[in-house]
Protein backbone atom coordinates (compact mmCIF):
# COMPACT_ATOMS: atom_id res chain seq x y z
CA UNK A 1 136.33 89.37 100.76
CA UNK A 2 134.43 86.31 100.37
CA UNK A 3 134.45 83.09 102.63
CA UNK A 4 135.91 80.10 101.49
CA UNK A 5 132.69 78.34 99.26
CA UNK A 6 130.90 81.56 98.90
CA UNK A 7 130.26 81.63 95.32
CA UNK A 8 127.66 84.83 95.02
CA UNK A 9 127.28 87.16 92.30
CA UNK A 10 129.01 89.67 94.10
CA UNK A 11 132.46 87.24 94.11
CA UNK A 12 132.16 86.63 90.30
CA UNK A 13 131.18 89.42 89.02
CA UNK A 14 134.50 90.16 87.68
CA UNK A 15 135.50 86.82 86.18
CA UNK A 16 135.37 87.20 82.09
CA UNK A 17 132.24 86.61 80.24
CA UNK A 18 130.21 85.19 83.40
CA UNK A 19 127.25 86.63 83.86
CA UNK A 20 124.98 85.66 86.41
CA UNK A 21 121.61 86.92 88.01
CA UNK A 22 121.88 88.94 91.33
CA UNK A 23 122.53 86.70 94.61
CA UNK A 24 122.67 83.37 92.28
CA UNK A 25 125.22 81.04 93.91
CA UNK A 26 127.10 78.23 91.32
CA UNK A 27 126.30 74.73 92.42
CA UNK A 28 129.17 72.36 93.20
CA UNK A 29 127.73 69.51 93.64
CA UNK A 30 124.31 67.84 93.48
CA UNK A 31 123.12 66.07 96.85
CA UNK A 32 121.03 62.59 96.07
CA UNK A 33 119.36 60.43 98.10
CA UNK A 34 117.63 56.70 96.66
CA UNK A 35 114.69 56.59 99.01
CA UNK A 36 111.14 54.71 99.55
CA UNK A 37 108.54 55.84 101.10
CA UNK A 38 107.00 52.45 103.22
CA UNK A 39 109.07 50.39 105.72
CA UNK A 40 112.34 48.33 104.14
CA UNK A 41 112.32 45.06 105.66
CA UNK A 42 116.25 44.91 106.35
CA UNK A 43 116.42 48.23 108.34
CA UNK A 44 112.94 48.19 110.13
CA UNK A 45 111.72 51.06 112.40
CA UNK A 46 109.39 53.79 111.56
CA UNK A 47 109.47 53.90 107.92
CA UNK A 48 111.61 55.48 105.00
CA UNK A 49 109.53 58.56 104.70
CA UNK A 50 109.97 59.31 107.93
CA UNK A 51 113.55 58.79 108.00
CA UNK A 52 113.76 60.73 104.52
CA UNK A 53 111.89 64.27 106.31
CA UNK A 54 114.38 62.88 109.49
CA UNK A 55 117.83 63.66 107.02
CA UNK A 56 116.42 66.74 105.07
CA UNK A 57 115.78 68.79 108.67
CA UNK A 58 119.38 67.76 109.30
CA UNK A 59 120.98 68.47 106.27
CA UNK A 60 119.37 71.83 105.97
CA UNK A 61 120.02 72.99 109.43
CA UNK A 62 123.52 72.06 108.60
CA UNK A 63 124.53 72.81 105.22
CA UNK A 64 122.11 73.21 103.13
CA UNK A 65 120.34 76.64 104.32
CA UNK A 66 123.22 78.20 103.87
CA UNK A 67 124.50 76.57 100.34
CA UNK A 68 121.21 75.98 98.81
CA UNK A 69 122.66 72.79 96.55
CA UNK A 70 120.28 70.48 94.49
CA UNK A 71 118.90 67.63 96.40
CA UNK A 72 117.39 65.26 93.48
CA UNK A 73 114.90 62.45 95.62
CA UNK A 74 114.82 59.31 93.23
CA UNK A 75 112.44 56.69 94.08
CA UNK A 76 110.28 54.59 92.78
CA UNK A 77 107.14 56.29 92.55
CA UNK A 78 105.75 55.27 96.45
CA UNK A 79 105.70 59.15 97.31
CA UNK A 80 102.03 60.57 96.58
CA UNK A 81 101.68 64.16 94.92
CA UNK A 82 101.08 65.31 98.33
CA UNK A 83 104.19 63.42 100.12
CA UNK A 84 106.19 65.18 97.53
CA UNK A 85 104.99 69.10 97.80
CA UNK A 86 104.85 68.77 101.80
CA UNK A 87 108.86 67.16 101.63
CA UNK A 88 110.11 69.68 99.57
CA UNK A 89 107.80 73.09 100.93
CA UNK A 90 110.17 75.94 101.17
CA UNK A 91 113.11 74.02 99.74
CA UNK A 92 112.83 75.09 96.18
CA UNK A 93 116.29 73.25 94.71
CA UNK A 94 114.59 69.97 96.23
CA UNK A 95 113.44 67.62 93.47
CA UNK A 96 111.56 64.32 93.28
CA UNK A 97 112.83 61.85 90.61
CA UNK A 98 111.17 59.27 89.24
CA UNK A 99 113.40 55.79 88.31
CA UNK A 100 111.91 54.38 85.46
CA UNK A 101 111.28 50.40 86.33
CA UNK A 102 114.31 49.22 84.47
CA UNK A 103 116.40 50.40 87.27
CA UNK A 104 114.67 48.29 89.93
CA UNK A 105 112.25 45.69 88.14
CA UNK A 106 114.57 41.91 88.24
């Protein structure tokens, strides 16, 4: 029998017309963060990106290894190609978003 969240092929196999591929797991939720990746002048200390890579070790050590949830990233376009592929190496349902300007231009 499954665990309580376990939501593996296996566990649905049998419920009517769902199909889904071997080991694939439904999603109940989608985990977001609204980060930058420089130093906020309110909050100080050692800058956003660091604090960003800081939350992601954490939340996959404790959750998300195991559930494999989306994590969408929005921000404002501050994170380099390179910032983005080395945050989100070996965490393939890890996304960077892009806000378009209307959402933070006054």
């Amino acid at each position: 029998m499954a665990a309580p969240g376990d939501c593996t092929f296996a566990t649905l196999s049998t419920a009517p017309g769902l199909t889904l591929p071997t080991a694939q797991k439904l999603a109940s939720g989608v985990i977001v963060y609204l980060a930058q990746a420089g130093s906020h002048s309110s909050y100080g200390g050692p800058g956003q990106k660091v604090a960003l890579e800081t939350s992601l070790v954490s939340l996959y050590t404790h959750y998300n290894e195991r559930f494999r949830d989306p994590v969408w990233i929005f921000h404002e376009g501050d994170f380099t190609e390179a910032d983005q592929a080395r945050i989100t190496k070996g965490r393939n349902e890890t996304a960077f978003k892009l806000l378009p300007p209307t959402f933070y231009d006054l």
